[in-house]
Protein backbone atom coordinates (compact mmCIF):
# COMPACT_ATOMS: atom_id res chain seq x y z
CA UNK A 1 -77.08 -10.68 -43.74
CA UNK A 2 -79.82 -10.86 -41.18
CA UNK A 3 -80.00 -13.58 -38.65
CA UNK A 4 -82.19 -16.11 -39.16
CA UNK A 5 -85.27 -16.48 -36.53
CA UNK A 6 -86.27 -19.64 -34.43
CA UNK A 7 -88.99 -20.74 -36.99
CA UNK A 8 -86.05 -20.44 -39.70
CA UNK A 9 -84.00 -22.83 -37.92
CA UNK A 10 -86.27 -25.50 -37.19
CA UNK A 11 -87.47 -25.27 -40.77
CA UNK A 12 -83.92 -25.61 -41.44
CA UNK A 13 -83.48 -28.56 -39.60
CA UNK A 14 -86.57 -30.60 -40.18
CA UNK A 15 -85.02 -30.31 -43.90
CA UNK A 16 -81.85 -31.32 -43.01
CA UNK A 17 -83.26 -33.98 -40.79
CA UNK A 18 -85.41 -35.49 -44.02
CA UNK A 19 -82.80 -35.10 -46.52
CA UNK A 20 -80.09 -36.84 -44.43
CA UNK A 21 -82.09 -39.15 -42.01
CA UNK A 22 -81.61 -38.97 -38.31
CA UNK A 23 -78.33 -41.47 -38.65
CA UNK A 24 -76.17 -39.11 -40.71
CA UNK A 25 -76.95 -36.16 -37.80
CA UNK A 26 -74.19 -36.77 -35.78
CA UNK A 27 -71.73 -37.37 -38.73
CA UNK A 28 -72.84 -34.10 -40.19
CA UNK A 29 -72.57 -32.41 -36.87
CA UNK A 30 -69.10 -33.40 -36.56
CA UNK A 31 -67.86 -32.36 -39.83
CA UNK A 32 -69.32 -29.18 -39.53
CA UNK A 33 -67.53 -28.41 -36.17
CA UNK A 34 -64.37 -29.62 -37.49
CA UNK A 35 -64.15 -27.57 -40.33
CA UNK A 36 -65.52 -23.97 -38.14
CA UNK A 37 -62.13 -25.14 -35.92
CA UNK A 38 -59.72 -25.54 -38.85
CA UNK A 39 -61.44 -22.30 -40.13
CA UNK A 40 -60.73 -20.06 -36.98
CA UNK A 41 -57.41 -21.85 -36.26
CA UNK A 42 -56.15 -21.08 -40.30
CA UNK A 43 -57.72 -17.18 -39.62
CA UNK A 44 -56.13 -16.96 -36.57
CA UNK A 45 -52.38 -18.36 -37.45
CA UNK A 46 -53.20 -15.68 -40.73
CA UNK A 47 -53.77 -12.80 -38.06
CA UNK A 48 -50.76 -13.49 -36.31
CA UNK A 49 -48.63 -13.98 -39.83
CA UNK A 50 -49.81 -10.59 -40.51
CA UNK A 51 -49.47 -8.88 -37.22
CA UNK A 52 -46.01 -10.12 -37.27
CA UNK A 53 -44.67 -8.63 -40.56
CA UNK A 54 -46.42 -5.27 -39.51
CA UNK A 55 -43.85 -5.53 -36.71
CA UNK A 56 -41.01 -6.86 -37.97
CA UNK A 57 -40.13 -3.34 -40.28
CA UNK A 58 -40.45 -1.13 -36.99
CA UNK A 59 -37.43 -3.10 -34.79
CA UNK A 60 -35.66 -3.54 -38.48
CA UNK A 61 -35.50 0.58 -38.56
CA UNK A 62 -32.41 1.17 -35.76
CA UNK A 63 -29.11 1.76 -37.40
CA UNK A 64 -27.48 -1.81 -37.02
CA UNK A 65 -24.04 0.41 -36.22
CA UNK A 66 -25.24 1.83 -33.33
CA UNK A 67 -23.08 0.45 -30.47
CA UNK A 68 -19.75 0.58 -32.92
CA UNK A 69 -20.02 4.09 -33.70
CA UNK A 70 -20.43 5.28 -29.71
CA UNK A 71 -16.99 3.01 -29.13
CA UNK A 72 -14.77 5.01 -31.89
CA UNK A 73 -15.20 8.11 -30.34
């Protein structure tokens, strides 16, 4: 997807700015930053759910019986 260049953006906005009115700005603004946060906080508790269960199986694979055995003998 190619970034969009400065004359896209202000094209972009003066729309915005007609459709919504120079009130609702700030509003929209807001909302907009609030949901990128909830965004990159949900991908980023994901990330870590995931990393986790990659490393749970690895610490999982010792013989639980490990210290009981070397005592018998």
């Amino acid at each position: 997807m190619p970034i969009p260049g400065p004359w896209e953006l202000i094209l972009l906005l003066v729309i915005v700015l007609i459709i919504f009115g120079p009130g609702k700005l700030p509003d929209i603004g807001n909302a907009v930053g609030k949901g990128i946060r909830e965004f990159r906080k949900a991908s980023s508790d994901l990330e870590e759910a995931v990393r986790g269960e990659s490393k749970k199986p690895a610490n999982d694979q010792r013989p639980a019986n490990d210290e009981s055995s070397d005592r018998s003998h």
